[in-house]
Protein backbone atom coordinates (compact mmCIF):
# COMPACT_ATOMS: atom_id res chain seq x y z
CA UNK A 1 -8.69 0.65 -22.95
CA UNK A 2 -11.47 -1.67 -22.45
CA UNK A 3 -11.65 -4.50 -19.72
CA UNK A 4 -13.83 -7.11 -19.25
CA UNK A 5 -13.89 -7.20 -15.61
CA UNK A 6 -15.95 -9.86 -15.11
CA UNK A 7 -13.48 -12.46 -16.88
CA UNK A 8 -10.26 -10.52 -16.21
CA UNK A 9 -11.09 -9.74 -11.85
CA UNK A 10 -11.33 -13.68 -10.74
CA UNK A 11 -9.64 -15.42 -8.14
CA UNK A 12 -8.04 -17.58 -10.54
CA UNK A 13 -6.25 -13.78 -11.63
CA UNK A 14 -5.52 -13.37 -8.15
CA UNK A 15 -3.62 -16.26 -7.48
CA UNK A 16 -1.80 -15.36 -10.89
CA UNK A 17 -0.86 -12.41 -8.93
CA UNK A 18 0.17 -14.13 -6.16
CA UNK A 19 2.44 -16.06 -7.05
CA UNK A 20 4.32 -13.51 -9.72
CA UNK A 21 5.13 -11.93 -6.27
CA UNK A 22 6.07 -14.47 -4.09
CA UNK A 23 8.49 -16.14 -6.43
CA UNK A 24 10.06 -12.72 -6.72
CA UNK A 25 10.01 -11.66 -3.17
CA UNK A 26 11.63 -15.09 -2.07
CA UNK A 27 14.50 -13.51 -4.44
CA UNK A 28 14.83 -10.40 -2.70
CA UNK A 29 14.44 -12.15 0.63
CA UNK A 30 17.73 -14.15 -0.15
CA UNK A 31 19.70 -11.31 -0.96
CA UNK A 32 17.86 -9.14 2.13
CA UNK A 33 19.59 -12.01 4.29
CA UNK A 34 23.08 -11.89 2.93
CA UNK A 35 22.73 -8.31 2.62
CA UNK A 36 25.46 -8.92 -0.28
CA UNK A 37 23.89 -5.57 -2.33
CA UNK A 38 24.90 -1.92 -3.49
CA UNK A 39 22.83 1.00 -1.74
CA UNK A 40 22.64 4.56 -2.94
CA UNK A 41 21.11 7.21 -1.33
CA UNK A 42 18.34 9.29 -3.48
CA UNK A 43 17.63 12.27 -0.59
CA UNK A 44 17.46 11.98 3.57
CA UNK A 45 16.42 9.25 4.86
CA UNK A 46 15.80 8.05 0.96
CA UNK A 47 17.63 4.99 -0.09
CA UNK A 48 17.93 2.74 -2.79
CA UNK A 49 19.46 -0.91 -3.35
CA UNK A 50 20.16 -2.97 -6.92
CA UNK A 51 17.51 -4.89 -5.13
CA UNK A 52 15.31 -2.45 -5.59
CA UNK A 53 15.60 -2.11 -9.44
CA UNK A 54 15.90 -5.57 -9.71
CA UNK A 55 12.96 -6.39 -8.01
CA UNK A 56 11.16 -4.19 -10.31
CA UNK A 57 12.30 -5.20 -13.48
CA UNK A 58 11.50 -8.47 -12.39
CA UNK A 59 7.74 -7.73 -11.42
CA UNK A 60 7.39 -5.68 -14.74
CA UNK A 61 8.48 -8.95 -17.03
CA UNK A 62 6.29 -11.41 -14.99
CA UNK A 63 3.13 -9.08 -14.42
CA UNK A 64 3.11 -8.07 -18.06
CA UNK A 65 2.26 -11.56 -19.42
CA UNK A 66 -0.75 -11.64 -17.05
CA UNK A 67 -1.98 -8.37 -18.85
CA UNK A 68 -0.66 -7.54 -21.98
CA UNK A 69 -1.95 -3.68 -22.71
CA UNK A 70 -1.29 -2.77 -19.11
CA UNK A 71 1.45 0.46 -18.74
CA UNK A 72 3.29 0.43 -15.61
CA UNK A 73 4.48 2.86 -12.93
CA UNK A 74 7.16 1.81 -10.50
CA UNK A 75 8.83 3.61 -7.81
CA UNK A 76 12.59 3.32 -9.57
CA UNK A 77 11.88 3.05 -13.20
CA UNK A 78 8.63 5.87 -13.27
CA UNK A 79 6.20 5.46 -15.78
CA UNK A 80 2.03 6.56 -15.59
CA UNK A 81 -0.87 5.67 -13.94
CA UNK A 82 -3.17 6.37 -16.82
CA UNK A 83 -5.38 4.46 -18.00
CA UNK A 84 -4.96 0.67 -17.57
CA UNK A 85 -1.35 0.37 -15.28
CA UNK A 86 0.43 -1.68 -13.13
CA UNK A 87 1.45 0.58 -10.07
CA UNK A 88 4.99 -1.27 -8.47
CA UNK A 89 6.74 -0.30 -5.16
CA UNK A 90 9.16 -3.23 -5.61
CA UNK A 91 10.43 -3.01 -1.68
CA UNK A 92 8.60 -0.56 0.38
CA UNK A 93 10.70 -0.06 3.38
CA UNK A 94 14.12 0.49 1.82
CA UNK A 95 15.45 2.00 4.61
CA UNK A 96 14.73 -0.94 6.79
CA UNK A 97 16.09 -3.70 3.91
CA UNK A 98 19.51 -2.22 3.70
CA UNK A 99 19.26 -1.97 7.45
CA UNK A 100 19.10 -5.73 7.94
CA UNK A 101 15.37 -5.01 9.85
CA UNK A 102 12.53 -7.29 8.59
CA UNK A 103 9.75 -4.90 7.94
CA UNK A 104 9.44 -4.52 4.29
CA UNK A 105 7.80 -5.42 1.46
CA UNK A 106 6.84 -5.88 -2.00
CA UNK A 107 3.41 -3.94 -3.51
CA UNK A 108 1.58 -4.18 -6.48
CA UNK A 109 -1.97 -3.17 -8.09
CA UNK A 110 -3.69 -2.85 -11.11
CA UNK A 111 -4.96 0.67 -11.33
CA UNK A 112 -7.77 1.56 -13.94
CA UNK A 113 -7.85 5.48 -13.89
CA UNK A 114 -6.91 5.82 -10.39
CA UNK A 115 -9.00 3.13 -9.03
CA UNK A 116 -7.42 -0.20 -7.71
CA UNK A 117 -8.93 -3.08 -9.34
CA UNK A 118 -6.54 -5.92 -7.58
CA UNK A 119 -3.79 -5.58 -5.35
CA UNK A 120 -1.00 -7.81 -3.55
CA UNK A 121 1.25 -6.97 -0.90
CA UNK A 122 3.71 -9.91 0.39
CA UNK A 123 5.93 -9.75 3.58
CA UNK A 124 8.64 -12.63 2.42
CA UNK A 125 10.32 -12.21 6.09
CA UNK A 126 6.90 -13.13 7.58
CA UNK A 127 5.35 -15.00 4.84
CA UNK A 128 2.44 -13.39 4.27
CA UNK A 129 -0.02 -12.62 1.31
CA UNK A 130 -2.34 -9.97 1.84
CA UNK A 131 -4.44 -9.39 -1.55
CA UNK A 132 -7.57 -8.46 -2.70
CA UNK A 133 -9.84 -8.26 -6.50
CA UNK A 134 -12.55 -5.80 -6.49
CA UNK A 135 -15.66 -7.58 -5.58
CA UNK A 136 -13.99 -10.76 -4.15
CA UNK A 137 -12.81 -9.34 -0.85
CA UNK A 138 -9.56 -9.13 0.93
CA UNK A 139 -7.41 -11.97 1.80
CA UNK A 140 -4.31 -12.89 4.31
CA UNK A 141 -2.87 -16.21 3.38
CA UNK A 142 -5.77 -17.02 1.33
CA UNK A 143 -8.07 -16.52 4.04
CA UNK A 144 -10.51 -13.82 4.43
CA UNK A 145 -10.09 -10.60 6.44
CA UNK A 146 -11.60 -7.87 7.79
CA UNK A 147 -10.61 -4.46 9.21
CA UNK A 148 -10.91 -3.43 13.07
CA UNK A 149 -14.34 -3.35 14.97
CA UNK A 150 -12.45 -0.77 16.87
CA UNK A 151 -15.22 2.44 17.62
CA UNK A 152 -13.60 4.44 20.46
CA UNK A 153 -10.08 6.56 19.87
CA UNK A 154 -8.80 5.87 23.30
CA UNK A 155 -8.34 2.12 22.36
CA UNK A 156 -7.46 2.77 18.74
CA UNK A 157 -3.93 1.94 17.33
CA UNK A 158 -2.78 4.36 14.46
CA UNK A 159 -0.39 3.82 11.76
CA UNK A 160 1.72 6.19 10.90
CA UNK A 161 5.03 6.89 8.83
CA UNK A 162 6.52 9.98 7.12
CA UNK A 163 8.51 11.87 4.59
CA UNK A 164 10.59 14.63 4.01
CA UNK A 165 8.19 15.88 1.17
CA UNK A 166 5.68 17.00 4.13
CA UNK A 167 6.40 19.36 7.11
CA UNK A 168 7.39 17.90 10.63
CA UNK A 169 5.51 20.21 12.36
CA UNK A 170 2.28 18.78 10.82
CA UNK A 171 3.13 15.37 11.64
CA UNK A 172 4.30 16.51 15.37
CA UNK A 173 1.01 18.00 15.54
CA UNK A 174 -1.08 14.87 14.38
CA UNK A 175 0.60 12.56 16.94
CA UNK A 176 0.22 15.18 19.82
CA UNK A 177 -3.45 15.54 19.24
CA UNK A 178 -3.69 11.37 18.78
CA UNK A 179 -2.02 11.01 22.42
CA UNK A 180 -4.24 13.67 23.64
CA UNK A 181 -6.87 12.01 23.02
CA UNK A 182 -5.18 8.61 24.54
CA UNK A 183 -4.78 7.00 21.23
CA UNK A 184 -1.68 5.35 20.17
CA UNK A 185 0.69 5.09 17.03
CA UNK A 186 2.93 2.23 15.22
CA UNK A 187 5.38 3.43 12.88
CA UNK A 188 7.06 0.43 10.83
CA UNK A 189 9.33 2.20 8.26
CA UNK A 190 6.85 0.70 5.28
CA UNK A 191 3.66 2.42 4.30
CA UNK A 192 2.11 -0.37 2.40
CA UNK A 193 2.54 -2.76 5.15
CA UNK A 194 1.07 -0.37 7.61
CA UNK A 195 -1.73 -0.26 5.28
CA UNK A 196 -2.19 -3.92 5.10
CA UNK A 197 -1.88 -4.25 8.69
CA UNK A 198 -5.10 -2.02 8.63
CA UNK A 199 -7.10 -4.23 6.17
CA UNK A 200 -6.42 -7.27 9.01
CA UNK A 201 -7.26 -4.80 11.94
CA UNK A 202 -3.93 -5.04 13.80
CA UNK A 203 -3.89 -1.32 13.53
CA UNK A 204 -7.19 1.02 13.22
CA UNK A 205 -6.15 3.09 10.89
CA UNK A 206 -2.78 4.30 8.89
CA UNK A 207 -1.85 8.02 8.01
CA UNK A 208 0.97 9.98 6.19
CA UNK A 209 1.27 13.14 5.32
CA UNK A 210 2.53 12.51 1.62
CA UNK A 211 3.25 8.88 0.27
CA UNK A 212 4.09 8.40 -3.28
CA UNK A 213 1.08 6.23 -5.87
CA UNK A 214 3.38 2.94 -5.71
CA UNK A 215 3.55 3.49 -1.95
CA UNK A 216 -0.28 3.09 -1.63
CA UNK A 217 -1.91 1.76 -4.25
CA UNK A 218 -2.13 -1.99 -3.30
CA UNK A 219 -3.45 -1.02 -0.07
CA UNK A 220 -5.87 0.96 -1.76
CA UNK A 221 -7.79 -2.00 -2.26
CA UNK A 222 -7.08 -4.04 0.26
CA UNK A 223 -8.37 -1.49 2.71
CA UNK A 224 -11.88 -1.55 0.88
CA UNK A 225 -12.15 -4.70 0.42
CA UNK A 226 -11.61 -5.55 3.64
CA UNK A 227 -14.66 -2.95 4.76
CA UNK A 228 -12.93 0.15 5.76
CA UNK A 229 -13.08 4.00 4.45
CA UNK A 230 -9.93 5.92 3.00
CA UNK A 231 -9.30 9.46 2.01
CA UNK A 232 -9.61 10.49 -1.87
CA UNK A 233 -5.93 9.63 -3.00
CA UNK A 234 -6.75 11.28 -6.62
CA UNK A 235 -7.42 14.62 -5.65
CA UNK A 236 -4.81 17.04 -6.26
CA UNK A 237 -3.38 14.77 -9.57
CA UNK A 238 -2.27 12.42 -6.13
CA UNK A 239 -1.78 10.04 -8.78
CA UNK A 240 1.07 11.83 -10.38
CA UNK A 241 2.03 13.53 -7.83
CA UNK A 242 1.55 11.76 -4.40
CA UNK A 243 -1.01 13.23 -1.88
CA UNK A 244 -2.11 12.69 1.92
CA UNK A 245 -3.62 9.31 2.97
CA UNK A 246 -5.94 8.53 5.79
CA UNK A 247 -7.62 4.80 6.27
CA UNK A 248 -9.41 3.83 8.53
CA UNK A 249 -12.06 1.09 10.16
CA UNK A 250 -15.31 2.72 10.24
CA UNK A 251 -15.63 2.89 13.98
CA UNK A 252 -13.08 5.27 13.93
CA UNK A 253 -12.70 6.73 11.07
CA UNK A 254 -14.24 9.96 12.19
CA UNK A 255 -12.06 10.20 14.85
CA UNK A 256 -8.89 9.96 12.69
CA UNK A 257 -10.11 12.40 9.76
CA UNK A 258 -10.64 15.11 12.70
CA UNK A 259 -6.89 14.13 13.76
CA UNK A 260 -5.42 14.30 10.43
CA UNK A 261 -7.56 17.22 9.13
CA UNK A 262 -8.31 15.01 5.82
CA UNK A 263 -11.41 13.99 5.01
CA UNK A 264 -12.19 10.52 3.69
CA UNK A 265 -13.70 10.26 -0.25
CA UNK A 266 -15.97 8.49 -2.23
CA UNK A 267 -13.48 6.01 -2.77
CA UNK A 268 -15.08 3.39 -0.58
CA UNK A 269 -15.32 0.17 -1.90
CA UNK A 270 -19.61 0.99 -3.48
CA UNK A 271 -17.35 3.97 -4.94
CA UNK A 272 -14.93 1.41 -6.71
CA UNK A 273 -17.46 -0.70 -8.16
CA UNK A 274 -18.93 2.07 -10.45
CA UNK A 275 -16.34 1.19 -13.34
């Protein structure tokens, strides 16, 4: 479909944005604290929560008044990521929420052919909004951000989490050669807030082996807007399918694509602009 990004990619439509999520992850917060919920298990180490759907559904009725034509694809309900679509992980770090742990999330972008045009990720236990528009920059608590200065891999802090869909040798391997090289790792149990941790430079970088489209698609953008490099998330019909990620800040983003063995795209934030 066609979009006028000029009048639809504003800061008034991020603060639309904003607060769809905030109102809804204050909801899930309450019932995160009375842990009063069902959980089913989908796999190992793969759960799920009536939060979970609920949360969704709930971000699907509120973000679809803000743009009409726009599909979805959420992490419990499915969907595409064609054309013009929301892209929903309604509480990345399930296996921390139904563990009573405070590292999780909700994550959200607007995705025009596999490019990121605004994203939102909100930490309701810690209160804070990381978002960014193409164009208009990152922001944490509606103040602008950055990514690491960080240039040398012995002072570098990676983040890192993993799945069952990807070999644990690989990931064994990845972490040896990081320690190797005297470089550390932080693994929260969410993706997407690893990711926006890197788009505020509290870690360097963030890597998995295989994370899902809702998993990264917020940080996407908040990772380019906020001036660092990532890896080409669409190749291999990632968008579908789920694929590798590597982000990084610049000063050591060679570093980490020699680690990782992926090498970072076109996708940087010149690349998203060309819409």
């Amino acid at each position: 479909m066609t979009l006028d990004l000029s009048k639809t990619l504003t800061e008034a439509f991020r603060e639309q944005i904003e607060t769809c999520v905030k109102e809804i992850g204050g909801t899930a917060l309450v019932r995160f604290r009375a842990q009063d919920f069902v959980t089913e298990t989908k796999g190992a180490q793969d759960f799920v929560s009536e939060v979970d759907r609920e949360t969704e559904l709930a971000l699907i009725d509120a973000l679809g008044t803000l743009v009409p034509k726009a599909g979805f694809l959420g992490e419990e309900f499915g969907g595409s990521a064609k054309g013009l679509s929301w892209v929903i992980d309604p509480i990345d770090g399930t296996s921390n929420f139904v563990r009573g742990i405070p590292l999780w999330c909700l994550s959200v972008a607007l995705v025009l052919d596999g490019r990121p045009l605004a994203g939102v990720i909100y930490d309701p236990n810690a209160q804070e909004m990381y978002s960014a528009v193409l164009g208009l920059g990152t922001l944490l608590n509606g103040v602008p951000v950055s990514v690491a200065q960080t240039s040398q891999i012995d002072q570098a802090l990676l983040g890192v989490s993993f799945s069952f869909r990807s070999e644990t040798q690989t990931h064994v391997d990845v972490l040896q050669k990081l320690m190797t090289a005297r470089g550390l790792y932080r693994f929260l149990g969410s993706g997407a807030l690893g990711l926006a941790y890197c788009s505020v430079g509290r870690v360097d970088g963030f890597w998995e082996d295989w994370m899902m489209p809702w998993d990264v698609a917020a940080g996407l953008i908040l990772v380019t807007e906020a001036g660092g490099t990532v890896s080409d998330f669409g190749s291999n019909n990632g968008w579908v399918d789920g694929n590798h990620i590597i982000v990084a800040a610049p000063g050591v983003a060679q570093a980490f694509a020699e680690l990782t063995n992926i090498a970072f795209g076109a996708s940087h934030r010149a690349a998203y602009r060309k819409l």
